[in-house]
N, C-alpha and C. Protein backbone atom coordinates (compact mmCIF):
# COMPACT_ATOMS: atom_id res chain seq x y z
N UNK A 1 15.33 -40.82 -44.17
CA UNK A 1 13.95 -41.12 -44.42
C UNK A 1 13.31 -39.91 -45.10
N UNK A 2 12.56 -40.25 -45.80
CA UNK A 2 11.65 -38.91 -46.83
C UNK A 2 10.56 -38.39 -45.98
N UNK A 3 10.69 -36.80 -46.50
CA UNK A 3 9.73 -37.07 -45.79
C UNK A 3 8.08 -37.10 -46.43
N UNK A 4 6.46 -37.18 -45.77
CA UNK A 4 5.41 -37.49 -47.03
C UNK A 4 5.81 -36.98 -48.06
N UNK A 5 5.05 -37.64 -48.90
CA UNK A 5 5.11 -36.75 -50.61
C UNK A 5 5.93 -36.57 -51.16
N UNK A 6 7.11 -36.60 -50.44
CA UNK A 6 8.06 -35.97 -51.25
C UNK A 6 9.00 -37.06 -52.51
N UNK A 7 9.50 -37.18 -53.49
CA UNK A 7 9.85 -38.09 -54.11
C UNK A 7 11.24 -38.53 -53.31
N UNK A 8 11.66 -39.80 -53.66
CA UNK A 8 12.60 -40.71 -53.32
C UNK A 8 14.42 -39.73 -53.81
N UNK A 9 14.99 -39.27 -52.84
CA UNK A 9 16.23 -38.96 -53.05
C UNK A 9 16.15 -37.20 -52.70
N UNK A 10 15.14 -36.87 -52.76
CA UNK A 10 15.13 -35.40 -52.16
C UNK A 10 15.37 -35.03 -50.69
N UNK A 11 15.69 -35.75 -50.03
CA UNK A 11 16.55 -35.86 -48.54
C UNK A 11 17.27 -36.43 -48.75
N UNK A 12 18.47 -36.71 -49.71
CA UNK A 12 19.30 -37.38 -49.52
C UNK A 12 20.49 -36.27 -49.11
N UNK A 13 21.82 -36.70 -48.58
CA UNK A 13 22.47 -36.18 -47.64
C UNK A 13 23.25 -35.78 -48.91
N UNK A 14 23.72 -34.42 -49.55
CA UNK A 14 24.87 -33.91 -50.59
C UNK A 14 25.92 -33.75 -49.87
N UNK A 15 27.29 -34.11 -50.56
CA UNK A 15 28.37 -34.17 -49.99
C UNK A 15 29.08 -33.03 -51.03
N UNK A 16 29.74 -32.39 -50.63
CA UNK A 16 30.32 -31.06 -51.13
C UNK A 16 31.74 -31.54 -51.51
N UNK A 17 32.37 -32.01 -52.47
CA UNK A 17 33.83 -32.71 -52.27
C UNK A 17 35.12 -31.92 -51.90
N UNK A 18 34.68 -30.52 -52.10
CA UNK A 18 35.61 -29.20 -52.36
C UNK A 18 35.93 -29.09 -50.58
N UNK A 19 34.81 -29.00 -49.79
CA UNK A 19 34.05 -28.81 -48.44
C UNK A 19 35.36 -30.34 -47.57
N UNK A 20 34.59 -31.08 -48.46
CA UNK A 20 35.07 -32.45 -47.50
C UNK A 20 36.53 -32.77 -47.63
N UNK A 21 36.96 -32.76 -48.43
CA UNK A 21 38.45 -32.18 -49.16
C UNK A 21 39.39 -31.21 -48.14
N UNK A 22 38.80 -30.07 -48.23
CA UNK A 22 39.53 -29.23 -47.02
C UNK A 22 39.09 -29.73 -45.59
N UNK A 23 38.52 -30.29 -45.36
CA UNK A 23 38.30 -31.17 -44.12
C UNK A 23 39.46 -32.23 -44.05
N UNK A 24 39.71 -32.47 -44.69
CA UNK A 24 40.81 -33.61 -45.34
C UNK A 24 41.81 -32.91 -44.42
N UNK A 25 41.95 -32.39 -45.21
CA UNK A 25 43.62 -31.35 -45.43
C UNK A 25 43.92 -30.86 -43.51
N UNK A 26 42.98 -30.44 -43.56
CA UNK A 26 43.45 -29.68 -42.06
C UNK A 26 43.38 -30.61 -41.03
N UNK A 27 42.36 -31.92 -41.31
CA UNK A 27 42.86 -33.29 -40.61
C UNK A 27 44.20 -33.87 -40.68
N UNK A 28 44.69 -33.91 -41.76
CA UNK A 28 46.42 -33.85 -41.79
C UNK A 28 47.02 -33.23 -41.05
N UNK A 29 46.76 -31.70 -41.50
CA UNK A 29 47.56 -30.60 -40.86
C UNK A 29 47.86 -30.99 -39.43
N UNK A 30 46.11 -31.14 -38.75
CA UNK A 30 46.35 -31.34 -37.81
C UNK A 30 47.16 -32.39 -37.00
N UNK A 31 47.11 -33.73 -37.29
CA UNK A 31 47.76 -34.93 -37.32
C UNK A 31 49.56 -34.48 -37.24
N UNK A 32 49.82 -33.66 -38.39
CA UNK A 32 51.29 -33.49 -38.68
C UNK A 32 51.53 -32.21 -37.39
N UNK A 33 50.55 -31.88 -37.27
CA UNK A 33 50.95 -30.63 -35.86
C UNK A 33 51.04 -31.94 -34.59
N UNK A 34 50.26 -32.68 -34.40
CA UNK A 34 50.10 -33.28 -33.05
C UNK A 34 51.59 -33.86 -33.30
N UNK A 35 51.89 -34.56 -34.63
CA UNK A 35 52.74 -35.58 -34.11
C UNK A 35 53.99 -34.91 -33.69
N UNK A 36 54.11 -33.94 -34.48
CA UNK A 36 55.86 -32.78 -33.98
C UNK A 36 55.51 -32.44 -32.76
N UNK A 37 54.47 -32.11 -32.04
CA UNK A 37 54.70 -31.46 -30.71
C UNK A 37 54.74 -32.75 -30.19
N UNK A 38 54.36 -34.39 -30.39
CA UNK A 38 54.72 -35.50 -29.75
C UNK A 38 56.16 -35.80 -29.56
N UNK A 39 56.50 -35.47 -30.54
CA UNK A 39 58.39 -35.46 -30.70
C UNK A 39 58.51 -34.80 -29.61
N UNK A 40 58.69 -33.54 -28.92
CA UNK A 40 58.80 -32.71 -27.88
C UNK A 40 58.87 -33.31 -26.68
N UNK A 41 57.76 -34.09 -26.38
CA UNK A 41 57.19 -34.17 -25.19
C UNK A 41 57.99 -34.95 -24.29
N UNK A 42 58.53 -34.08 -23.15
CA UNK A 42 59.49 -35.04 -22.51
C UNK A 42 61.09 -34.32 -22.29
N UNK A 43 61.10 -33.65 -23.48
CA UNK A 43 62.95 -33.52 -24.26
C UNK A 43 63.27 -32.75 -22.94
N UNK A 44 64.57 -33.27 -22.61
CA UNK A 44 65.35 -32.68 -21.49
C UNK A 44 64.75 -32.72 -19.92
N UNK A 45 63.37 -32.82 -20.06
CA UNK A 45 62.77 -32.94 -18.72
C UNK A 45 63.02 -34.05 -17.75
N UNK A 46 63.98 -35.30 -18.36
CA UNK A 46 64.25 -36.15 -17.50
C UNK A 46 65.60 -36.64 -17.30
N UNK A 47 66.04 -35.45 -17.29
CA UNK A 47 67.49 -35.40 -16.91
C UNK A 47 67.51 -35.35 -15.44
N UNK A 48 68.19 -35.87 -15.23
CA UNK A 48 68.66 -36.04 -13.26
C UNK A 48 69.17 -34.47 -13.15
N UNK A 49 69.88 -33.24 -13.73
CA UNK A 49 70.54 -31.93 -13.70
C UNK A 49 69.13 -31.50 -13.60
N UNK A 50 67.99 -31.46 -13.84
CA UNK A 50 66.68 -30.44 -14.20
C UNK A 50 66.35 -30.38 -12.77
N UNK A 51 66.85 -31.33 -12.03
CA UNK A 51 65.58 -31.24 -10.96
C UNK A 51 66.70 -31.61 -9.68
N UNK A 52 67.78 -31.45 -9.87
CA UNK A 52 68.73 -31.44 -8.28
C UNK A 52 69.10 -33.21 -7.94
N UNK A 53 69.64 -32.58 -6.65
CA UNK A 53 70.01 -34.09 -6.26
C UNK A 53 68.73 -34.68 -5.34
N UNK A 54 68.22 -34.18 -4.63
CA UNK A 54 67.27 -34.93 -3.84
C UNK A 54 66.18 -35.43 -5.16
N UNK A 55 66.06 -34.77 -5.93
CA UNK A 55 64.83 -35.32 -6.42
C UNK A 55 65.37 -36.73 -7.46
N UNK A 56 66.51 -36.61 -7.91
CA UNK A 56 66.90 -38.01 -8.31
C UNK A 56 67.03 -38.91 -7.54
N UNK A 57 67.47 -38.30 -5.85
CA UNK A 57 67.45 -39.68 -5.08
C UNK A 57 65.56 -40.18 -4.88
N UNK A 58 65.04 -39.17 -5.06
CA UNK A 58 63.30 -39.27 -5.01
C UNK A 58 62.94 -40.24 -6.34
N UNK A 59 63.25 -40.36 -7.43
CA UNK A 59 63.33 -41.00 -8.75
C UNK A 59 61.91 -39.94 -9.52
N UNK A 60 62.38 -38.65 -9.49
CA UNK A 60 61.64 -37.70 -9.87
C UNK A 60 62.24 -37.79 -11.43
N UNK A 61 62.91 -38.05 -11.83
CA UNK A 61 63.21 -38.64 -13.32
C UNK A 61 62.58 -39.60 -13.76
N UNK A 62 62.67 -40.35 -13.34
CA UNK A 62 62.18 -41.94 -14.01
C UNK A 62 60.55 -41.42 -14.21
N UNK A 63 60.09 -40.87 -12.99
CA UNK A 63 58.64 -40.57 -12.85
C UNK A 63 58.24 -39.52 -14.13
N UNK A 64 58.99 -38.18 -14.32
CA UNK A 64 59.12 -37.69 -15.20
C UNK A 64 59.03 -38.38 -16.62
N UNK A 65 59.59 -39.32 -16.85
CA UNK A 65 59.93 -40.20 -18.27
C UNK A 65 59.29 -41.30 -18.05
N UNK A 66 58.14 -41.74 -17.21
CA UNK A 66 57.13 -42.77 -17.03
C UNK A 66 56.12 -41.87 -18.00
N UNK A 67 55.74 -40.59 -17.20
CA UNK A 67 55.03 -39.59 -17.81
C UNK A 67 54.68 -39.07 -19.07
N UNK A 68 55.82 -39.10 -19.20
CA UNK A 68 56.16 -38.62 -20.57
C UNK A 68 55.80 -39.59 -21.85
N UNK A 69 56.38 -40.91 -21.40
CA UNK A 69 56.02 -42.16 -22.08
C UNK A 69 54.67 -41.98 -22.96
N UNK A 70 53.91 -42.17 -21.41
CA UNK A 70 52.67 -42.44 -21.69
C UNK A 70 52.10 -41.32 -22.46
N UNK A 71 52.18 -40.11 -22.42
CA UNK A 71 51.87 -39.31 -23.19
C UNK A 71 51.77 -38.91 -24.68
N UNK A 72 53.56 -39.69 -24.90
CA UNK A 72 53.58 -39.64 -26.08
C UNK A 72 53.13 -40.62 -27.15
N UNK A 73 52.75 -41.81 -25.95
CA UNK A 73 51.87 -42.97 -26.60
C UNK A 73 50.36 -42.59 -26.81
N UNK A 74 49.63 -42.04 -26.13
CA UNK A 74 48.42 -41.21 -25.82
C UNK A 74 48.38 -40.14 -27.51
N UNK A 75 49.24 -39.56 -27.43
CA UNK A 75 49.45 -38.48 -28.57
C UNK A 75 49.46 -39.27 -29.84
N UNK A 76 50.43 -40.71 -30.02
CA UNK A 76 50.70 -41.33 -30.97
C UNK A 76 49.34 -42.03 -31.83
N UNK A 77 48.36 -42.10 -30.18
CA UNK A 77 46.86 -42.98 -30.55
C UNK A 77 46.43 -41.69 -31.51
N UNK A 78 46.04 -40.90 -30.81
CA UNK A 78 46.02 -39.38 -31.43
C UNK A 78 46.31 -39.34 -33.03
N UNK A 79 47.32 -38.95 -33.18
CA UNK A 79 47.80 -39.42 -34.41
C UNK A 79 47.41 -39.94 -35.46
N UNK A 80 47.08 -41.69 -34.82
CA UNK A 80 46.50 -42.86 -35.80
C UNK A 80 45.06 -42.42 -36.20
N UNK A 81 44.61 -42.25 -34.80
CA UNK A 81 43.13 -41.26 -35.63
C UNK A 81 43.06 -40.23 -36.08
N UNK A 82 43.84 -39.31 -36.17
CA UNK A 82 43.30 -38.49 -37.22
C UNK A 82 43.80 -39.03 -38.52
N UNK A 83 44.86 -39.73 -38.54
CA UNK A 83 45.32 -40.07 -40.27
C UNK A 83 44.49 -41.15 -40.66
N UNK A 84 43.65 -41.93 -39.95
CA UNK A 84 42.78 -42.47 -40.16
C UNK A 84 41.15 -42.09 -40.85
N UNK A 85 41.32 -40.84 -40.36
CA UNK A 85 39.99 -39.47 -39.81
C UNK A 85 40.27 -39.24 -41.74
N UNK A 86 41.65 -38.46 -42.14
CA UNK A 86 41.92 -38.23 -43.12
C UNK A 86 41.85 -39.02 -44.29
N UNK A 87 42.04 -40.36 -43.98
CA UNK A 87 41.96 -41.29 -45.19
C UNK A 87 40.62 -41.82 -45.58
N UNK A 88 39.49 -41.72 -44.70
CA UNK A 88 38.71 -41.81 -44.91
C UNK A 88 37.50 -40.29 -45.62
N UNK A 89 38.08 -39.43 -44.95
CA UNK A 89 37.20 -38.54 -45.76
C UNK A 89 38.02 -38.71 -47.34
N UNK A 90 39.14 -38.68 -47.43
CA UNK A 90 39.56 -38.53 -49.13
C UNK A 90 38.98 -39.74 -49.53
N UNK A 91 38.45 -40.89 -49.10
CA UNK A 91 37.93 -41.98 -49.55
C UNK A 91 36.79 -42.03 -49.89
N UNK A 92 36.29 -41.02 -49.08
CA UNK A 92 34.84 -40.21 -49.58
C UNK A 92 34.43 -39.21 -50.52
N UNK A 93 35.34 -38.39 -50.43
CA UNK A 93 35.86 -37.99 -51.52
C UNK A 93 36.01 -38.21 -53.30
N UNK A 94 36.69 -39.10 -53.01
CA UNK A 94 37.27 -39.91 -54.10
C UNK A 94 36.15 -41.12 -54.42
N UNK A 95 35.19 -41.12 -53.79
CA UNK A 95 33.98 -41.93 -53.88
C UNK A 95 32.94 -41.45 -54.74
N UNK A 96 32.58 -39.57 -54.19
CA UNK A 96 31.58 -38.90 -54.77
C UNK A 96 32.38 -38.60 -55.99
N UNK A 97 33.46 -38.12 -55.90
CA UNK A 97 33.59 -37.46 -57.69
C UNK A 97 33.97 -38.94 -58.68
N UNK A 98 34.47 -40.36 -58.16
CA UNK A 98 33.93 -41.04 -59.14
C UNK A 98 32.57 -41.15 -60.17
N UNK A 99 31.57 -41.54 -58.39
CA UNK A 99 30.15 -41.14 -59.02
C UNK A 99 29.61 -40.28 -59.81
N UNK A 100 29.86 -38.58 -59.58
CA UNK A 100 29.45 -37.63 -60.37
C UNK A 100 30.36 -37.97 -61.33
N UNK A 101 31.39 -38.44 -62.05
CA UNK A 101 31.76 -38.72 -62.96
C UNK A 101 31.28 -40.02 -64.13
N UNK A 102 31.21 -40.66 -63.87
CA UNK A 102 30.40 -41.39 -63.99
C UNK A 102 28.83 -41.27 -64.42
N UNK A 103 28.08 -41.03 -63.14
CA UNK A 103 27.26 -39.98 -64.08
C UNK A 103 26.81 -38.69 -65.21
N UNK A 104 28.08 -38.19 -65.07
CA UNK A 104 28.05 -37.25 -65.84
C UNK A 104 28.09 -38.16 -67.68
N UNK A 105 28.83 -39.00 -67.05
CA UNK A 105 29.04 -39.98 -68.63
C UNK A 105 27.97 -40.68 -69.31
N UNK A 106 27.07 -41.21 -68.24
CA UNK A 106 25.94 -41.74 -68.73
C UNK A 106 25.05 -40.59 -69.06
N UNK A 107 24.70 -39.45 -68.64
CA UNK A 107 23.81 -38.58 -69.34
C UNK A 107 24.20 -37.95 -70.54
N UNK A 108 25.89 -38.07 -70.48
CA UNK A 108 26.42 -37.30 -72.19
C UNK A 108 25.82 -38.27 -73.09
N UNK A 109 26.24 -39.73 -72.43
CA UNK A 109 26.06 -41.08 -73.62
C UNK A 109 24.48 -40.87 -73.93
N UNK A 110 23.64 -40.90 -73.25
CA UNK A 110 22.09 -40.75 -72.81
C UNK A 110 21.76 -39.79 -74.38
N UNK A 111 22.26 -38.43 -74.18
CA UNK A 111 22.33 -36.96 -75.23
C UNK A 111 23.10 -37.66 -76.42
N UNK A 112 23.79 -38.44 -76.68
CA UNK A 112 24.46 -39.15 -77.97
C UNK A 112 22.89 -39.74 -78.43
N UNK A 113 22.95 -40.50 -77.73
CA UNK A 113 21.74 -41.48 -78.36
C UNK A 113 20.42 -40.98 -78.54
N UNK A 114 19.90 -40.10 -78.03
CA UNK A 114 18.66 -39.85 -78.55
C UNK A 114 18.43 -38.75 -79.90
């Protein structure tokens, strides 16, 4: 919303593409960090040898790799949103520098013609 007086588009919200771009990127990054430490999660910990004999007769394994499951499904949601997170800022992205392109064309054409 404007505020009095002021003309139409002078509060409008500027998007920095350079800014939103590296926002991008480290949303990946991050995404590609979560999902390798998702790979991890779990490895070797549900071996019946980690944890003795009573605790396999306890089903301290299975419980272990119930755990784990869910975690790495938890991590996987994880995941989907940030590469989601990512595709949408480059979509934004790739939105504004159409526009400023675009515009930039109509004011050259604009300078042709007059």
């Amino acid at each position: 919303m404007a505020a009095p007086g002021s003309s139409p588009g002078t509060s409008a919200v500027r998007i920095d593409g350079a800014i939103v771009g590296g926002y991008a990127a480290k949303v990946a990054r991050a995404a590609d960090e979560l999902e390798t430490a998702a790979g991890g999660v779990g490895a070797g910990a549900t071996a019946a040898e980690a944890y003795g004999e009573l605790a396999e007769r306890l089903g301290v394994p299975e419980s272990y790799a119930q755990a784990a499951q869910a975690l790495r499904g938890q991590l996987a949601a994880g995941v989907a949103a940030l590469r989601s997170v990512t595709a949408a800022l480059e979509q934004l992205t790739a939105g504004h520098t159409e526009r400023d392109a675009d515009a930039a064309e109509r004011i050259e054409r604009a300078g042709r013609i007059s």
